[in-house]
Protein backbone atom coordinates (compact mmCIF):
# COMPACT_ATOMS: atom_id res chain seq x y z
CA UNK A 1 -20.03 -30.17 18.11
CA UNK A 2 -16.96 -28.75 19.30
CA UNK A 3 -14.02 -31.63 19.66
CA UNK A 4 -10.47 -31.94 19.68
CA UNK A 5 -8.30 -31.15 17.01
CA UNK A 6 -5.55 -33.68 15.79
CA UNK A 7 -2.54 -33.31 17.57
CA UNK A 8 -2.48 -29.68 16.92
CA UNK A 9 0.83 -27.98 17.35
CA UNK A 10 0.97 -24.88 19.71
CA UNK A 11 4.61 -24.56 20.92
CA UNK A 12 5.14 -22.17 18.24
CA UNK A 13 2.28 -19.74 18.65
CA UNK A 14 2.90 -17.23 20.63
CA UNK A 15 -0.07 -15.68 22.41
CA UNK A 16 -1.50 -12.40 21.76
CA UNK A 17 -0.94 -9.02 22.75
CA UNK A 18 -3.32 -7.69 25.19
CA UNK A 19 -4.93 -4.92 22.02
CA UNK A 20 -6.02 -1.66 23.17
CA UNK A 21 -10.03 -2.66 22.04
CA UNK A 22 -12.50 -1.52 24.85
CA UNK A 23 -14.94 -4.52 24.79
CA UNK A 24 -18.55 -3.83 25.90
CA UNK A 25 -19.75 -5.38 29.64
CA UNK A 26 -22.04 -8.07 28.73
CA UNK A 27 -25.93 -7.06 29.29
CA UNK A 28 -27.56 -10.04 31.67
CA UNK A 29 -29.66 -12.08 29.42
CA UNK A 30 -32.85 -11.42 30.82
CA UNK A 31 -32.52 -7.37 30.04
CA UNK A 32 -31.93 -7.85 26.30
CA UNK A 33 -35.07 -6.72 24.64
CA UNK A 34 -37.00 -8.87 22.09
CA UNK A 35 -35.60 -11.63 19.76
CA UNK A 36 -37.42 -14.40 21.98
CA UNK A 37 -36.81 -16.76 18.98
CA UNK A 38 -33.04 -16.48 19.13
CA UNK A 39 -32.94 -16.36 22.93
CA UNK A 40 -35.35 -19.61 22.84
CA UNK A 41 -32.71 -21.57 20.30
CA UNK A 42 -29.78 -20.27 22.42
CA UNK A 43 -31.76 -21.67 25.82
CA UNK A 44 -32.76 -24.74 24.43
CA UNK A 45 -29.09 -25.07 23.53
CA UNK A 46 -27.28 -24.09 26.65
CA UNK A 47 -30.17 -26.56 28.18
CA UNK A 48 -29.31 -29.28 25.94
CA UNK A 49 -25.55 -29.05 27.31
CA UNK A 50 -24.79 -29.21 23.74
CA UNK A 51 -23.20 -26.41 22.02
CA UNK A 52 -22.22 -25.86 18.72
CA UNK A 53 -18.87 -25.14 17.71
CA UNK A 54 -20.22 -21.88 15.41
CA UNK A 55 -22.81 -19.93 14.97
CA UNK A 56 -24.01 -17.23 12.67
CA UNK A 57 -25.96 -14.10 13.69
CA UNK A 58 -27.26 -12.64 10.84
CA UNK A 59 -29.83 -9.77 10.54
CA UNK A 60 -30.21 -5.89 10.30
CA UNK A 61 -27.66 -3.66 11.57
CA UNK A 62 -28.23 -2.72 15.09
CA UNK A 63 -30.75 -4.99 15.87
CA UNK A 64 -29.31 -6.42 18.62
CA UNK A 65 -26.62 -9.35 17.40
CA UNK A 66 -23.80 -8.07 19.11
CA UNK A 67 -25.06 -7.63 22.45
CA UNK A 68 -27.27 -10.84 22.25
CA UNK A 69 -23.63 -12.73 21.05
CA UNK A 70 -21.69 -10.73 24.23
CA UNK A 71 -24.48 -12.29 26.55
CA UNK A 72 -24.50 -15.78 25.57
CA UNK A 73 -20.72 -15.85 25.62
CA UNK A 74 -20.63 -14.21 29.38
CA UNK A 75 -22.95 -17.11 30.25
CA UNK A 76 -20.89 -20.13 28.02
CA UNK A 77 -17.49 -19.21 30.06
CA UNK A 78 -19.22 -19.31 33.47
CA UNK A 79 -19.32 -22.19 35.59
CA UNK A 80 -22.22 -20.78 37.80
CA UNK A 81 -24.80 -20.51 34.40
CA UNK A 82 -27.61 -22.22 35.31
CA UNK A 83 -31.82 -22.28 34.60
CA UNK A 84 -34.21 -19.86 36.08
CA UNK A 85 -37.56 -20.22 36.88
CA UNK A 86 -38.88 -18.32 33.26
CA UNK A 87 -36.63 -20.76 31.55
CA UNK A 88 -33.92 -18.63 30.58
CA UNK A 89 -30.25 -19.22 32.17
CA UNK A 90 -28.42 -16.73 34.43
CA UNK A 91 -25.15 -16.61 35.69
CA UNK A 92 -24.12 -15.19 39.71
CA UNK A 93 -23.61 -11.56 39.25
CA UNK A 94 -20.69 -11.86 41.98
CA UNK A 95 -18.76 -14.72 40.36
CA UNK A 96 -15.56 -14.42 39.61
CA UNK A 97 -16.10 -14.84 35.66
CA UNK A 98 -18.54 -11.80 36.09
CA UNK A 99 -16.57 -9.75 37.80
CA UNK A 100 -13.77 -10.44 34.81
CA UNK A 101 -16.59 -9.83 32.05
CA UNK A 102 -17.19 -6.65 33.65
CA UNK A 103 -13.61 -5.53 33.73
CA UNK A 104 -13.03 -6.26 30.14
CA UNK A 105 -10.09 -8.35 31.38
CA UNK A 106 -11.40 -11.99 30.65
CA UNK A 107 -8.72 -13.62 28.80
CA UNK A 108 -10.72 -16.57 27.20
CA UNK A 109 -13.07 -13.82 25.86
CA UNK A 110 -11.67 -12.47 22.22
CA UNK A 111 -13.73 -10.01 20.30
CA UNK A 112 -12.39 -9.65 16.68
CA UNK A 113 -12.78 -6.30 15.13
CA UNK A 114 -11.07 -4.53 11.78
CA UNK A 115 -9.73 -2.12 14.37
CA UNK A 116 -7.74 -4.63 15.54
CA UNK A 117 -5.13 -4.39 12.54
CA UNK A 118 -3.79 -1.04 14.48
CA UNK A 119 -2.98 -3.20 17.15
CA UNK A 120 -0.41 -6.18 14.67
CA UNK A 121 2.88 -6.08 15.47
CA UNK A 122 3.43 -6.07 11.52
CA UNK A 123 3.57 -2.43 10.38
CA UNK A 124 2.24 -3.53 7.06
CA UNK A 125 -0.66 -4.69 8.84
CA UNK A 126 -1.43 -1.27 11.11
CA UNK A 127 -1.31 0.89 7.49
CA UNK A 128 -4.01 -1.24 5.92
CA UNK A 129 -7.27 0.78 5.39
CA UNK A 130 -10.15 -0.27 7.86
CA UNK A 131 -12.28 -1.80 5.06
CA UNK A 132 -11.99 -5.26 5.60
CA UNK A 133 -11.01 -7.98 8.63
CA UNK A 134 -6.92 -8.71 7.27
CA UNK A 135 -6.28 -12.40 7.33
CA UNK A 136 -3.36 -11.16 9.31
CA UNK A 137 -5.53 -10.20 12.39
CA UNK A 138 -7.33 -13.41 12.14
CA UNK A 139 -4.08 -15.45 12.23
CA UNK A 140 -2.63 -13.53 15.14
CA UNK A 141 -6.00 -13.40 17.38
CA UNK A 142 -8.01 -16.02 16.64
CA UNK A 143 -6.30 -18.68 14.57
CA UNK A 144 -3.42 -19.23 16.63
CA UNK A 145 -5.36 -18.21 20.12
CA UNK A 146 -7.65 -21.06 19.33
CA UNK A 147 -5.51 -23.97 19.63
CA UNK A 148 -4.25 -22.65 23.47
CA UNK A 149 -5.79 -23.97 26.13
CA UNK A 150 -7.99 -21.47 28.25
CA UNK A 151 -6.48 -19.39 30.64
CA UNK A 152 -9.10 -19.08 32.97
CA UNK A 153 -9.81 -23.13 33.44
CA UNK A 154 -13.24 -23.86 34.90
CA UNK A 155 -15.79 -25.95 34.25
CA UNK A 156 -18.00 -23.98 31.95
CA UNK A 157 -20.20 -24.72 29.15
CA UNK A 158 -17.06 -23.40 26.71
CA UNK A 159 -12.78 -22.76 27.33
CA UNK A 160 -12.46 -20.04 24.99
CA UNK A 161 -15.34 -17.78 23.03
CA UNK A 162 -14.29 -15.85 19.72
CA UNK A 163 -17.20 -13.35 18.41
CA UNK A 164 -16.10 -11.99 15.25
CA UNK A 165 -17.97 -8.45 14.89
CA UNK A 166 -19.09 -7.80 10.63
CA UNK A 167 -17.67 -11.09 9.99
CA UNK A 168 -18.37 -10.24 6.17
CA UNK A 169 -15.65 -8.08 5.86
CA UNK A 170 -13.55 -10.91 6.01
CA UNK A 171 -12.18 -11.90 2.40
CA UNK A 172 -12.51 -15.22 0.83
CA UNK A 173 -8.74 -15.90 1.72
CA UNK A 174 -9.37 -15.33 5.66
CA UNK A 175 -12.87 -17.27 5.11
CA UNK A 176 -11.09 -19.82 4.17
CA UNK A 177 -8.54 -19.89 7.00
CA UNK A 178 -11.38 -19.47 9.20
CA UNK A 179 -12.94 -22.98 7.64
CA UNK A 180 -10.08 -24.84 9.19
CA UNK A 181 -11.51 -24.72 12.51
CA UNK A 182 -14.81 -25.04 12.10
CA UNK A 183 -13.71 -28.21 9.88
CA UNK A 184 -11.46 -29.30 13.05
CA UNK A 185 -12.74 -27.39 16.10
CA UNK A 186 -10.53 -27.38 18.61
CA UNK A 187 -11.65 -28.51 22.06
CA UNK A 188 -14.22 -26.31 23.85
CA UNK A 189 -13.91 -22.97 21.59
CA UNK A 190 -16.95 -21.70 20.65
CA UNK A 191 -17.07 -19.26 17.65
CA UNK A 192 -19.84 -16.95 16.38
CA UNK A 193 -19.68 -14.73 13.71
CA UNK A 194 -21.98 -11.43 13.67
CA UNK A 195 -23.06 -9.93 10.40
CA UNK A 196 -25.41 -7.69 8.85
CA UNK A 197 -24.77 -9.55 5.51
CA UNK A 198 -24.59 -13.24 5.42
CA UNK A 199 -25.13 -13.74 2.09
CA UNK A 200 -21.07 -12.62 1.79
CA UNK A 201 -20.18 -15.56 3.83
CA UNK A 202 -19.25 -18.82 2.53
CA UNK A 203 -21.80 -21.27 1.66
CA UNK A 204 -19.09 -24.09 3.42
CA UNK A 205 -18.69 -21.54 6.46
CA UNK A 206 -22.71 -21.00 6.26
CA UNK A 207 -23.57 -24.75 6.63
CA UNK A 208 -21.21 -25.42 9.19
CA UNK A 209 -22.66 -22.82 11.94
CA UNK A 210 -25.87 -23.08 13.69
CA UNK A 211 -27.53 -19.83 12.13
CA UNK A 212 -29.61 -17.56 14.25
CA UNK A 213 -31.60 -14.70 12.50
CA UNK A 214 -32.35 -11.66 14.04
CA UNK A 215 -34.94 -9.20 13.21
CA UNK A 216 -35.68 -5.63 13.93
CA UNK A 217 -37.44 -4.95 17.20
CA UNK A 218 -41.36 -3.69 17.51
CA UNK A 219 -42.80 -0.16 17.95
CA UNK A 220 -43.43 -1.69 21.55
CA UNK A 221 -40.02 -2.97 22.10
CA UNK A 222 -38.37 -0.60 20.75
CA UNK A 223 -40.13 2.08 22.90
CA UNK A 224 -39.32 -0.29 26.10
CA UNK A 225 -35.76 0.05 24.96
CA UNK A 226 -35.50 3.76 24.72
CA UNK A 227 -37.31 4.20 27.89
CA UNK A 228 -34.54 1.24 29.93
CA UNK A 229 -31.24 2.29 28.02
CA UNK A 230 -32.11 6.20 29.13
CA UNK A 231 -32.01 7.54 25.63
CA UNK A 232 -35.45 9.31 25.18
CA UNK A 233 -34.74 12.72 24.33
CA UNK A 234 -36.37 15.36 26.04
CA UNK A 235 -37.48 17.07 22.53
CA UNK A 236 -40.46 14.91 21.09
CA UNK A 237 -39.75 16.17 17.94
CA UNK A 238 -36.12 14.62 18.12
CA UNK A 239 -37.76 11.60 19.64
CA UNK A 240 -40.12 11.26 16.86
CA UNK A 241 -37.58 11.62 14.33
CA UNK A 242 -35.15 8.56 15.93
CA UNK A 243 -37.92 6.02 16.09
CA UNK A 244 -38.61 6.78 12.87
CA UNK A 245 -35.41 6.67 11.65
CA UNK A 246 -33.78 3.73 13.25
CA UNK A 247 -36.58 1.13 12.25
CA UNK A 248 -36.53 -1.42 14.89
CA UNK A 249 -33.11 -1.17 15.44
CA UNK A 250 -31.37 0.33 18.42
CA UNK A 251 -27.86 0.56 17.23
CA UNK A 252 -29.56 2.90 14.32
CA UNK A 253 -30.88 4.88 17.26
CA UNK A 254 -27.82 5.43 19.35
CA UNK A 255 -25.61 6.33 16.60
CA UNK A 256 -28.26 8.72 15.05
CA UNK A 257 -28.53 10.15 18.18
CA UNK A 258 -24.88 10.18 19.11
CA UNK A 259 -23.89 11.60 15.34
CA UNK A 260 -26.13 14.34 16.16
CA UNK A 261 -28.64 13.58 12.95
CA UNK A 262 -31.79 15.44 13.75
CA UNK A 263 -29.76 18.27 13.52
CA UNK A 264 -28.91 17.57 10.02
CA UNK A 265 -32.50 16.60 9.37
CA UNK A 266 -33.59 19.82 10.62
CA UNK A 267 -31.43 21.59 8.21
CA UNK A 268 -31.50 19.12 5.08
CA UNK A 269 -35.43 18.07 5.46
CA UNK A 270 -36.84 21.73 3.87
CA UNK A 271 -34.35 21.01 1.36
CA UNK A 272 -35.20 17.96 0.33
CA UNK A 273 -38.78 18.36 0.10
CA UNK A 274 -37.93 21.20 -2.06
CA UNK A 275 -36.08 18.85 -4.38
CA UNK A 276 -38.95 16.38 -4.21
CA UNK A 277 -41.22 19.09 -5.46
CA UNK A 278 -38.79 19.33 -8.61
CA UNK A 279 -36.92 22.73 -7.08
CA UNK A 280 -33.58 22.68 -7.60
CA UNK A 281 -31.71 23.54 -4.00
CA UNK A 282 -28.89 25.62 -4.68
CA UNK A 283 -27.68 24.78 -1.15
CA UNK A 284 -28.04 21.25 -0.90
CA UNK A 285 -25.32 19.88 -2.16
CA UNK A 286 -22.64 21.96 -0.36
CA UNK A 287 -24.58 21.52 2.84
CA UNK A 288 -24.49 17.65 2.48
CA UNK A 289 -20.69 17.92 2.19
CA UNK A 290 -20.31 20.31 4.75
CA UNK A 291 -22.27 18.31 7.58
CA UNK A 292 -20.31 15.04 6.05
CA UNK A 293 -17.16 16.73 6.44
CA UNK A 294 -17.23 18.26 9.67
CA UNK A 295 -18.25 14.93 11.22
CA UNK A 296 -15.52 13.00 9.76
CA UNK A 297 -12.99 15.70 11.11
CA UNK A 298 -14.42 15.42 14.26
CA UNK A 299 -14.10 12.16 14.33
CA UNK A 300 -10.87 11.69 13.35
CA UNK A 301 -10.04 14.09 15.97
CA UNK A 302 -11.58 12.46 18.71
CA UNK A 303 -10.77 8.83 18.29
CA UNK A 304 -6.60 7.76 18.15
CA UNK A 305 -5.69 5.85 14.94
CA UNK A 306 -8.37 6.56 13.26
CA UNK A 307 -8.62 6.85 9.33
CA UNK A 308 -9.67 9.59 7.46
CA UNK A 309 -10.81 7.81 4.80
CA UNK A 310 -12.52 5.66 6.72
CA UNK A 311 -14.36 8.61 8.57
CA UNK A 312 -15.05 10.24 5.33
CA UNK A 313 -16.98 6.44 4.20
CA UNK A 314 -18.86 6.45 7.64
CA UNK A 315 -20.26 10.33 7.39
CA UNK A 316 -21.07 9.61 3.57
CA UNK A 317 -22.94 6.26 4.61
CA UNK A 318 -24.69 8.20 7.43
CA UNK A 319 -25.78 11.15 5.02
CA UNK A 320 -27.20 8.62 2.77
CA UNK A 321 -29.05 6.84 5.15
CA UNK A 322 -30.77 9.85 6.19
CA UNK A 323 -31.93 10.93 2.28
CA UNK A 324 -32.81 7.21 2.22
CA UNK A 325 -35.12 7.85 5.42
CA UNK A 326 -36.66 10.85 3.53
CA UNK A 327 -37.10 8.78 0.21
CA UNK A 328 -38.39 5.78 1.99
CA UNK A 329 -40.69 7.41 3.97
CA UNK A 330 -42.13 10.11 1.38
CA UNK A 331 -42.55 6.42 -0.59
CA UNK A 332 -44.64 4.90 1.97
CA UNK A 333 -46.80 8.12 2.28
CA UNK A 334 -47.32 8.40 -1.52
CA UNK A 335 -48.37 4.33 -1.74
CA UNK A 336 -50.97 5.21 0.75
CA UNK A 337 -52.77 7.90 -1.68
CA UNK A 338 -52.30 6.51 -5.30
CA UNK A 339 -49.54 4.73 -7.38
CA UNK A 340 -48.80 7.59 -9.07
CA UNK A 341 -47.34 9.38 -6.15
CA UNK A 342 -44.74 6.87 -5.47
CA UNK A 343 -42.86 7.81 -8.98
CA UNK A 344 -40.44 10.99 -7.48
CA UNK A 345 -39.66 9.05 -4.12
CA UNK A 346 -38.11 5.44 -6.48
CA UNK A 347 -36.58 8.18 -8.34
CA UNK A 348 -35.22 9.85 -5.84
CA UNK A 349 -33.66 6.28 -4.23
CA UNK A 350 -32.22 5.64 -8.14
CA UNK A 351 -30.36 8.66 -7.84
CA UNK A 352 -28.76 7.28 -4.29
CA UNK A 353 -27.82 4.28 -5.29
CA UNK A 354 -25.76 5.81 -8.41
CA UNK A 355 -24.50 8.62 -5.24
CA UNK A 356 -23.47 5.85 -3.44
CA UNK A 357 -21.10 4.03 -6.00
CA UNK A 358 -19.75 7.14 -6.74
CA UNK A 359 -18.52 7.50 -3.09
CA UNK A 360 -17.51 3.57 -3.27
CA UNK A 361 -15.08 4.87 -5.79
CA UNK A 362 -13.54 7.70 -4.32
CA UNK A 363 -15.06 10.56 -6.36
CA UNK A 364 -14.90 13.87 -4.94
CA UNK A 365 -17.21 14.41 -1.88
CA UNK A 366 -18.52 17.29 -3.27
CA UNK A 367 -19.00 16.58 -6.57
CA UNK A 368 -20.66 13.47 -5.21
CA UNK A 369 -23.17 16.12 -3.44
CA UNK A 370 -23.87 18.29 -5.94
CA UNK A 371 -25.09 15.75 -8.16
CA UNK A 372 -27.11 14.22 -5.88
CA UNK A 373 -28.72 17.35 -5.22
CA UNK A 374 -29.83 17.95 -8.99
CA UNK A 375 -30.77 14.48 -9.12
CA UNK A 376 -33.16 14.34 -6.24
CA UNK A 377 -34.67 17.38 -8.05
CA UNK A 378 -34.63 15.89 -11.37
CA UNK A 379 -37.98 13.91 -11.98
């Protein structure tokens, strides 16, 4: 449980800039869809009037974590949370913690990001690449902030709420900083790390949280979400292809469908059943590098401080999810007729994996590309 530190020392921790982050408005808790496991465990804690110092929310990416941890903290800082009638806890929509959530301008609310490091007053800091959580940013915005009291004093389930977004890419070295408060919490801070890969956490950081797993939604739920969040496209083609494509998880959806995909798929998918046939696609390769490359320019473009090598990492990583959804599924279609058919689709996930440590690595995008191509085709 979360309890006072000893005697820390704040007088020479200054407190943070206000960063240039856009934090999402919390959802209310009763419109998240699914995970009524997680949502049970955070009820039954919340009725308990005990919470944990840390948590862990581990599961797929863009199942839901992020929005789940957003909604339980809106509900820890306010002082008007209380049980409904279903058993699930609300919060007044007109409070004055709401109306703060809402604004993004709640100050005892900190949402850690690796975007933050563009935001450190330490110039070495803002040139890092924006592969991994610096233990810089975690010692200037949530390490220090941590031991302040809360600005916005009320008598709430928590003071101050830090979610740490792909907690992961934190190193061992700002792991271990981050051990020090979960060893000594300091008074009413509540901390929860999100991440698609616990397995890179610390077992010490690991068995120190209260771990809630999250899964990916149903066909049903994940139909109820598309319809609710306004995103069914008007195409059922397109619409097919999504659902498909984002397997239970929404965040999959709305980037797929905000990165444009199905129009990739639409030009790559005759390819690549060409290459699963065993034709070499002449085409393939340079139109995998094209679509990769004109995203990440875009991107870069559109977004302020952005990286271009981390752009050129995200379009590669969306490129390969999408011959990954073509391999997958042309598996699960072959394992329904014989064994033998499944042979070209494992082959054809071999030659991604070796496509994707090549990009790891910084080989040319191209080059990466073209031998994919003539390895998908290669059986």
């Amino acid at each position: 449980m979360a309890k006072k530190p000893k005697a820390p020392s704040v007088t020479s921790v200054p407190p943070p800039k206000a960063p240039a982050i856009s934090i999402p408005v919390p959802i209310p808790y009763g419109k998240i869809v699914g995970h009524e496991q997680p949502l049970s465990l955070l009820n039954t804690a919340m009725r308990s009037e005990r919470i944990h110092h840390a948590w862990v929310f581990h599961g797929p990416e863009g199942v839901g974590k992020f929005t789940t941890a957003l909604a339980f903290a809106a509900l820890l800082l306010d002082p008007t949370t209380q049980a409904t009638f279903d058993g699930r806890f609300e919060a007044d929509a007109q409070s004055q913690t709401q109306h703060l959530l809402a604004s993004g301008t709640h100050p005892d609310l900190h949402v850690i990001v690796k975007e933050l490091a563009r935001f450190h007053e330490d110039a070495r800091v803002r040139d890092k690449k924006l592969t991994t959580i610096p233990i810089d940013v975690l010692r200037r915005f949530v390490l220090g902030p941590a031991l302040l009291a809360p600005m916005h004093r009320t008598q709430s389930r928590a003071g101050k709420v830090f979610i740490i977004d792909e907690a992961h890419l934190l190193n061992d070295a700002g792991q271990n900083a981050l051990l020090k408060i979960l060893e000594e919490p300091p008074e009413r801070v509540v901390l929860i790390l999100v991440t698609s890969s616990e397995d890179q956490l610390l077992p010490t950081i690991r068995s120190r949280s209260q771990r809630v797993s999250f899964s990916p939604l149903s066909t049903a739920e994940m139909a109820r979400w598309v319809n609710e969040s306004g995103r069914a496209p008007q195409d059922q083609d397109e619409a097919g292809f999504l659902l498909n494509f984002s397997g239970g998880s929404p965040g999959a959806y709305a980037q797929a469908q905000e990165r444009g995909l199905y129009v990739w798929w639409q030009r790559l998918e005759p390819m690549l059943r060409e290459a699963a046939a065993g034709r070499f696609v002449l085409e393939l390769g340079p139109s995998m590098a094209e679509l990769t490359s004109a995203w990440s320019e875009k991107w870069v473009k559109d977004h302020q401080n952005a990286s271009k090598e981390a752009a050129n990492i995200a379009a590669a990583e969306w490129m390969f999810r999408l011959v990954g959804h073509y391999a997958r599924s042309a598996l699960h279609a072959g394992a329904r007729r014989s064994p033998a058919d499944v042979r070209v689709p494992l082959k054809m996930l071999d030659a991604l994996r070796d496509a994707q440590i090549e990009a790891d690595s910084n080989v040319n995008a191209l080059f990466v590309m073209d031998k994919l191509a003539a390895e998908l085709a290669t059986h």
